[in-house]
Each structure stands twice: as C-alpha cells, then as structure tokens.
PDB file of N, CA and C in Angstrom:
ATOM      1  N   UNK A   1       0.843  -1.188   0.000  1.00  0.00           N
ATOM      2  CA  UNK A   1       0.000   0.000   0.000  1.00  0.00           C
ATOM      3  C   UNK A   1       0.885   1.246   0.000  1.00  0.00           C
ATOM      4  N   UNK A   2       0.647   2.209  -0.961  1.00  0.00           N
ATOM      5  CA  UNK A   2       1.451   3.069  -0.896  1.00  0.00           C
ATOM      6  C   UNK A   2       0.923   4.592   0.272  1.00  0.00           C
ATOM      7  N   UNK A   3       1.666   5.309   0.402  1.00  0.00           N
ATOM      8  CA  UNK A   3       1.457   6.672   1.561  1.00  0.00           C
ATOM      9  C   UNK A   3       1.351   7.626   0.776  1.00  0.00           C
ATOM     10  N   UNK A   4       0.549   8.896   1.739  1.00  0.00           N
ATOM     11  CA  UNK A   4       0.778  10.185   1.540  1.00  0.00           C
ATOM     12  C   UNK A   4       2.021  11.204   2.311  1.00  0.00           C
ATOM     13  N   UNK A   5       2.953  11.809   1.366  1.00  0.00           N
ATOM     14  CA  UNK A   5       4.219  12.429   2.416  1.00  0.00           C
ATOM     15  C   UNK A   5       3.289  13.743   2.253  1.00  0.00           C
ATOM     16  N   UNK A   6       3.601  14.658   2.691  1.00  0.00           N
ATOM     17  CA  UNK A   6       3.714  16.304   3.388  1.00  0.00           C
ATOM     18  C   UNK A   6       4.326  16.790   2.738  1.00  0.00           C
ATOM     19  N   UNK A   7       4.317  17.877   2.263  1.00  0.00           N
ATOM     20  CA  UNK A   7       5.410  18.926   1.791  1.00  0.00           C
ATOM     21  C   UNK A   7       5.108  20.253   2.175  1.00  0.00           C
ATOM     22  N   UNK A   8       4.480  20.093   3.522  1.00  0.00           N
ATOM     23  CA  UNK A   8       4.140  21.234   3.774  1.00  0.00           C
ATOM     24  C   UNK A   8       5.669  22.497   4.307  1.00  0.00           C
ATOM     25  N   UNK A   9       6.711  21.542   4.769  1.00  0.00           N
ATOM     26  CA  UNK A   9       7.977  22.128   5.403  1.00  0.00           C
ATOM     27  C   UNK A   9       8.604  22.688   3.974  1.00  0.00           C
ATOM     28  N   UNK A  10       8.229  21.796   2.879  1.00  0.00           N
ATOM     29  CA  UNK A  10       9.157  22.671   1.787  1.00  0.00           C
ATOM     30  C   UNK A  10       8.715  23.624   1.260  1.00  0.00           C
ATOM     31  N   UNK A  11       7.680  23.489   1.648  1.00  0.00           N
ATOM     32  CA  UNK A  11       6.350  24.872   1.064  1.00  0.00           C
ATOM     33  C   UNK A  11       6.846  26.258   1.768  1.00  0.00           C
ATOM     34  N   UNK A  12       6.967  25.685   3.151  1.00  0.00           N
ATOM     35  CA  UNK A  12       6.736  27.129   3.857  1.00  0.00           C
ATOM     36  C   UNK A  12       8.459  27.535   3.816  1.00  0.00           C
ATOM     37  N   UNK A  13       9.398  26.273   3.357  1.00  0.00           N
ATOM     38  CA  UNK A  13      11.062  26.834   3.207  1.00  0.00           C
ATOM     39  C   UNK A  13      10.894  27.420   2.211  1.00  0.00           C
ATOM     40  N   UNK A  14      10.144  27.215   1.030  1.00  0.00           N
ATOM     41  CA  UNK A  14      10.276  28.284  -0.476  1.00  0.00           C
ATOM     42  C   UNK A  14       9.667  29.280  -0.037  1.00  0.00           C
ATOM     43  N   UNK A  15       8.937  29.437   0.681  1.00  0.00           N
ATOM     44  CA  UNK A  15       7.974  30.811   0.890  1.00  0.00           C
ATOM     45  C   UNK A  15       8.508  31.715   2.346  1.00  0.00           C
ATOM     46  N   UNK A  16       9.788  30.912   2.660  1.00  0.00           N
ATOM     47  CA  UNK A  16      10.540  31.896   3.923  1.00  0.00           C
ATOM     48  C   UNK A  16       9.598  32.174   4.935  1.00  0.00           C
ATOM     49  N   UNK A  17       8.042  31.328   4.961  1.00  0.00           N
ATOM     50  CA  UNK A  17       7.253  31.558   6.148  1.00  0.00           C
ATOM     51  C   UNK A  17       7.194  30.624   6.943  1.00  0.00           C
ATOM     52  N   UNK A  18       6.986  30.763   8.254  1.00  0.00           N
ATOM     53  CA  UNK A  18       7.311  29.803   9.492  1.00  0.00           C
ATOM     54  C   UNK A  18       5.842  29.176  10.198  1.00  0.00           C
ATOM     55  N   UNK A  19       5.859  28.451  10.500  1.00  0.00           N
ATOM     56  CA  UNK A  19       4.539  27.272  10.997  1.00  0.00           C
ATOM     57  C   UNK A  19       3.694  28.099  11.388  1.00  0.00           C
ATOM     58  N   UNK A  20       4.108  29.440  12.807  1.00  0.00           N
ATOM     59  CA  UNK A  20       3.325  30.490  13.394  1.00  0.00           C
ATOM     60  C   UNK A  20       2.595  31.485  12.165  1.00  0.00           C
ATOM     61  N   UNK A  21       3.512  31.647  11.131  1.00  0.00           N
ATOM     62  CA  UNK A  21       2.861  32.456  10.732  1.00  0.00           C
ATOM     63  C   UNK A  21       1.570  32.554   9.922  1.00  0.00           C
ATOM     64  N   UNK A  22       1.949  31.528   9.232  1.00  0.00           N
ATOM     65  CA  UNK A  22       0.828  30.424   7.982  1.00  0.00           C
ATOM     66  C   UNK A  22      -0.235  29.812   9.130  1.00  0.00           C
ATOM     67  N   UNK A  23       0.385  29.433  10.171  1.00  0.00           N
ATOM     68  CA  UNK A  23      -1.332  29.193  11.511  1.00  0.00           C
ATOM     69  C   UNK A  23      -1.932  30.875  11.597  1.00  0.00           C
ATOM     70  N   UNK A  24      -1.347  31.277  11.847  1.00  0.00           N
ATOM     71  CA  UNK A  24      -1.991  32.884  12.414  1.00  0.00           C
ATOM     72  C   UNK A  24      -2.922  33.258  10.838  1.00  0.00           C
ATOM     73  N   UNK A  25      -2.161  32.942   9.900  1.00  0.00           N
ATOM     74  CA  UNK A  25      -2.971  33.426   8.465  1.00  0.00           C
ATOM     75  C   UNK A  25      -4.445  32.550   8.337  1.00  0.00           C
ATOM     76  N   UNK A  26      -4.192  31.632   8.548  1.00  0.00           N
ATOM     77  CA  UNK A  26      -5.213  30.792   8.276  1.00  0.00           C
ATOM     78  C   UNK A  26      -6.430  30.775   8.828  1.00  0.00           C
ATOM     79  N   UNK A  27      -5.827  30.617  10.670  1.00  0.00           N
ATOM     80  CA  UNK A  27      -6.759  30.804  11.500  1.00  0.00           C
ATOM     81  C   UNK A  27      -6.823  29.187  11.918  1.00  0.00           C
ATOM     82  N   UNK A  28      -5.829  28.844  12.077  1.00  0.00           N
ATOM     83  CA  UNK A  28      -5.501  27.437  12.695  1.00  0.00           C
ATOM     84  C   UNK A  28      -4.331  27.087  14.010  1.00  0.00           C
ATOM     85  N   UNK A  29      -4.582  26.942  14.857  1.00  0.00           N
ATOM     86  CA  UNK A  29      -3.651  26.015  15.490  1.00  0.00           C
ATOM     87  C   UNK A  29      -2.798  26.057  15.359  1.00  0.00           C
ATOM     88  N   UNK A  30      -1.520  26.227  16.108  1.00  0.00           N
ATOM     89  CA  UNK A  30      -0.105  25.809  15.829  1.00  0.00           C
ATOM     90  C   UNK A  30      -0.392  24.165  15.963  1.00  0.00           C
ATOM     91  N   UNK A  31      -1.058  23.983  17.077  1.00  0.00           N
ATOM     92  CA  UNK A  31      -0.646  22.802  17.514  1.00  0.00           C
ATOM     93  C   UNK A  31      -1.288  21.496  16.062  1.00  0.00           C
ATOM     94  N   UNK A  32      -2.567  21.997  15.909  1.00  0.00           N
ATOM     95  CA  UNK A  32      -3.424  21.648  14.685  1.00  0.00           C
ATOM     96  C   UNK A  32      -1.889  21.005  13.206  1.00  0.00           C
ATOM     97  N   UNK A  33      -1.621  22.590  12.997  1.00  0.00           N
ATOM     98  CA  UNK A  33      -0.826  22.842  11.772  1.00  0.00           C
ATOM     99  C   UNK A  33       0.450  22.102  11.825  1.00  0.00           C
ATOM    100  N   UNK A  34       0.983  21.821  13.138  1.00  0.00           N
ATOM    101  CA  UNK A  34       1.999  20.617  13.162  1.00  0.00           C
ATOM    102  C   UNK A  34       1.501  19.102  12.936  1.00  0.00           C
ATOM    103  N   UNK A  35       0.257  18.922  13.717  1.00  0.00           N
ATOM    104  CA  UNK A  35       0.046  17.109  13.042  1.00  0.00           C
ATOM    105  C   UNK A  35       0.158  17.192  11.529  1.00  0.00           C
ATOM    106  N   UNK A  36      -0.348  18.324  11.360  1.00  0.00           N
ATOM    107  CA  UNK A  36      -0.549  17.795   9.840  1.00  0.00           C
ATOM    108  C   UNK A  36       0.725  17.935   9.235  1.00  0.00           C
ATOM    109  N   UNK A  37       1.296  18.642   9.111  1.00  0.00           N
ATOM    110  CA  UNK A  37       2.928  18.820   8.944  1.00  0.00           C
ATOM    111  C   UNK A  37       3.813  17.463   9.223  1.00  0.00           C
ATOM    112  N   UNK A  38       2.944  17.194  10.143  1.00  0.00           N
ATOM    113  CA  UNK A  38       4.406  15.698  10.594  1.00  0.00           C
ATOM    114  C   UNK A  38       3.491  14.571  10.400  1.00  0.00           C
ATOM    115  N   UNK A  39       2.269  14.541   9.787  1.00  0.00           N
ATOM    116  CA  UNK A  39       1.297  12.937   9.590  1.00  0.00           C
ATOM    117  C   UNK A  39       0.531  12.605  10.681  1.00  0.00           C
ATOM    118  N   UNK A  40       0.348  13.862  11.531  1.00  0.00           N
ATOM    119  CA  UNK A  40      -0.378  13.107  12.471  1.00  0.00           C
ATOM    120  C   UNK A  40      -1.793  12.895  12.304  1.00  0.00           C
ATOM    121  N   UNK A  41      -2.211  13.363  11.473  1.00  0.00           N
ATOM    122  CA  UNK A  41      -3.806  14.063  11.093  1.00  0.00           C
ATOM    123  C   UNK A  41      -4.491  12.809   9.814  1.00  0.00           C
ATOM    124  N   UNK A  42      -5.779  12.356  10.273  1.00  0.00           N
ATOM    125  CA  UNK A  42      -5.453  11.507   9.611  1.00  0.00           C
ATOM    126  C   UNK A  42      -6.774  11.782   8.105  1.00  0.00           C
ATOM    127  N   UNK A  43      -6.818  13.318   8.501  1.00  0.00           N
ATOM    128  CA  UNK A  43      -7.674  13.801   7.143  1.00  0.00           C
ATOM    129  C   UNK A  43      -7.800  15.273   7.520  1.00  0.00           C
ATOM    130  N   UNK A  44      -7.874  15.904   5.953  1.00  0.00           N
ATOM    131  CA  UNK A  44      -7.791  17.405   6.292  1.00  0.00           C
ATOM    132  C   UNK A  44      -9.301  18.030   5.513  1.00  0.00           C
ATOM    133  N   UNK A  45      -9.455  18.704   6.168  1.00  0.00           N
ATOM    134  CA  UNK A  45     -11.167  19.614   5.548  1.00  0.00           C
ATOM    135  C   UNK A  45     -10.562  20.545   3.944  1.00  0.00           C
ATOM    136  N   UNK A  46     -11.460  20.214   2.998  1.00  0.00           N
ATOM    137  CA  UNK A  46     -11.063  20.786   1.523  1.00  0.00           C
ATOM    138  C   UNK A  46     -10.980  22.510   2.500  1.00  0.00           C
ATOM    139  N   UNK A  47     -11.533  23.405   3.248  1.00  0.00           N
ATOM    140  CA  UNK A  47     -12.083  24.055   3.344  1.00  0.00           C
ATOM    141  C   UNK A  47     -10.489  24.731   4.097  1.00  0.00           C
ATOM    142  N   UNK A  48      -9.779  23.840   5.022  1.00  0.00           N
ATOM    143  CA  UNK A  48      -8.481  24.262   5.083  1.00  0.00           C
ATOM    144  C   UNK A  48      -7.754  24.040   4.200  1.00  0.00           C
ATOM    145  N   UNK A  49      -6.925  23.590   3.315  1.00  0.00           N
ATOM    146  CA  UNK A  49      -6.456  22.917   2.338  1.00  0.00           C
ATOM    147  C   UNK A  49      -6.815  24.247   1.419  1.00  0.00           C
ATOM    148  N   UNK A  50      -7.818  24.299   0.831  1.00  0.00           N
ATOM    149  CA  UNK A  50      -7.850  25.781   0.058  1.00  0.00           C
ATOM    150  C   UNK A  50      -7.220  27.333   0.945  1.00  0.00           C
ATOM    151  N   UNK A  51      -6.949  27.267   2.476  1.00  0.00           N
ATOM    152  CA  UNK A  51      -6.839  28.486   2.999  1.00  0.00           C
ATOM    153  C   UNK A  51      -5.164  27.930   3.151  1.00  0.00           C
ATOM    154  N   UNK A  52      -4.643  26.839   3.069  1.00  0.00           N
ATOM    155  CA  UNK A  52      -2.881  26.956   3.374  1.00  0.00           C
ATOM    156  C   UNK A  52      -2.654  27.300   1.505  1.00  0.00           C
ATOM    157  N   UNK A  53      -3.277  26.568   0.487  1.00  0.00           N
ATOM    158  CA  UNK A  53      -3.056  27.247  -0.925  1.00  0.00           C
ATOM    159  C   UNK A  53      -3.248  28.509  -0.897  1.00  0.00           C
ATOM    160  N   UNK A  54      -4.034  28.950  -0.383  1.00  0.00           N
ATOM    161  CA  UNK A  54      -4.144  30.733  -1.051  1.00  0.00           C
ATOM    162  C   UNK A  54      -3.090  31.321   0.077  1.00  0.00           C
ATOM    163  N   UNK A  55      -2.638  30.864   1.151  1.00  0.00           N
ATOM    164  CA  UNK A  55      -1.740  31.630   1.788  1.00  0.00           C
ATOM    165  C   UNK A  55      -0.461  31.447   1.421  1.00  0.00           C
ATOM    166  N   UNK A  56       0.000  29.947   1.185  1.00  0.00           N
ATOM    167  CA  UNK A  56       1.287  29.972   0.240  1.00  0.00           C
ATOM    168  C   UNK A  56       1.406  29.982  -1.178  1.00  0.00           C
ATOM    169  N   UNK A  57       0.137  30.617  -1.918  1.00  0.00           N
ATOM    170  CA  UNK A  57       0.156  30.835  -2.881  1.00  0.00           C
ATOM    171  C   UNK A  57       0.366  29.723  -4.379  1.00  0.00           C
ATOM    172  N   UNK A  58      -0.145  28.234  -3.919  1.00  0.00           N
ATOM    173  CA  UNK A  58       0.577  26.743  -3.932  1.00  0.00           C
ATOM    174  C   UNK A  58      -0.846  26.146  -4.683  1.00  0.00           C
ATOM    175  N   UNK A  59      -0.846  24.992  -4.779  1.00  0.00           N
ATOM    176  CA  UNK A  59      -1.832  23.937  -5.632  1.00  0.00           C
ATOM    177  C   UNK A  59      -1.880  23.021  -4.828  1.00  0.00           C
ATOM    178  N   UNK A  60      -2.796  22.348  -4.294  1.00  0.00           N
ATOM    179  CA  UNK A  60      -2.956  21.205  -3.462  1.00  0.00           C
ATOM    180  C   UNK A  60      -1.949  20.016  -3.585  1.00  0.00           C
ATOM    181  N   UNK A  61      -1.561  19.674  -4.813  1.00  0.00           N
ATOM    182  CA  UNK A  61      -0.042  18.678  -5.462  1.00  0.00           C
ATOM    183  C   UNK A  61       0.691  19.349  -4.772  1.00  0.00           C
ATOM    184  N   UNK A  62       0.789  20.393  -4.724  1.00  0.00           N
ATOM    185  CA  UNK A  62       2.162  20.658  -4.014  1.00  0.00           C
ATOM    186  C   UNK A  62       2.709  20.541  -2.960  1.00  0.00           C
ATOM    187  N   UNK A  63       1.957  19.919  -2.088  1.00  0.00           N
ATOM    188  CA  UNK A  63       1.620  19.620  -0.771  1.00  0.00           C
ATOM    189  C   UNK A  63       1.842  18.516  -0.336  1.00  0.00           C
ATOM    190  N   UNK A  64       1.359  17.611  -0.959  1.00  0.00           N
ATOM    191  CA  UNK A  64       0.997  16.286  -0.829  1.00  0.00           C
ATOM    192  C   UNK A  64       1.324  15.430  -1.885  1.00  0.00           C
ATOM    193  N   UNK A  65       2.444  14.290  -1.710  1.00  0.00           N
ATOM    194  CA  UNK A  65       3.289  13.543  -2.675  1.00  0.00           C
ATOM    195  C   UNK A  65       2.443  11.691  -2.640  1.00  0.00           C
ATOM    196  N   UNK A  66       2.094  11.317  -3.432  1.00  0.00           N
ATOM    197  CA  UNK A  66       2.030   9.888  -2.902  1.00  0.00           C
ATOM    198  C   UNK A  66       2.947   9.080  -3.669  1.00  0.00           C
ATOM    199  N   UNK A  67       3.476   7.955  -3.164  1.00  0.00           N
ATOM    200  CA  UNK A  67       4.420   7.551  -3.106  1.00  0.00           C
ATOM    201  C   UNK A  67       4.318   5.671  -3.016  1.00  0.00           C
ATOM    202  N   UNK A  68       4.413   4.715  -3.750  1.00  0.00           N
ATOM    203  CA  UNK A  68       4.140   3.297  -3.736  1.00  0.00           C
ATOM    204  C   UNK A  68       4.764   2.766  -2.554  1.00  0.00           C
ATOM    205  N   UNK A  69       4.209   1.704  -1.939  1.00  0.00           N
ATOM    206  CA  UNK A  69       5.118   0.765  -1.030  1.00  0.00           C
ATOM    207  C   UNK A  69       4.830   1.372   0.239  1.00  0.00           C
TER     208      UNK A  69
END
C-alpha cells in the first residue's frame, strides 16, 4: 500500500514563512498545523487545504506527494 508524504515544510522553506505564521494566516492552530505537517492528522477539511493554498500561494499537489510501497 502506498502513503501520503507532506510537503508542507518545503512549502513554507520556499515561501521563507514559518509554521506560526501560515497558523496565524489561516486561523488554525499551531498545535493543529503541526500534526498535519508531521502525519499526524489523519484527514484534512477541503475548506483548510484551500486556505494553506491561497496563503502559500501553492496547488494542493504541491503539498501532498504519494508515493508506492
């Protein structure tokens, strides 16, 4: 069965913005915005997912890699 990785850390390294700040934009959680960052989360609302794209300016692919095995 293959996984979903994160790319949320490379997102916010191209965009020079930090976990606090992209939570404060959004209107989420630090604590929230780290499971999901590190896999802890085991589903995300389309409704956030459109508010971390329009804040890093990104496409939902860009985010989220899947990967075989």
């Amino acid at each position: 069965m293959g996984r979903i990785i994160i790319r949320l850390d490379r997102m916010l390294a191209d965009r020079k913005m930090s976990l606090n700040e992209l939570a404060e934009r959004i209107g989420m959680t630090n604590v929230n915005l780290s499971n999901l960052k590190t896999g802890k989360m085991k589903g995300i609302r389309f409704e956030t997912m459109s508010a971390i794209c329009e804040a890093l300016g990104c496409q939902p692919g860009d985010l989220f890699e899947y990967t075989e095995g």
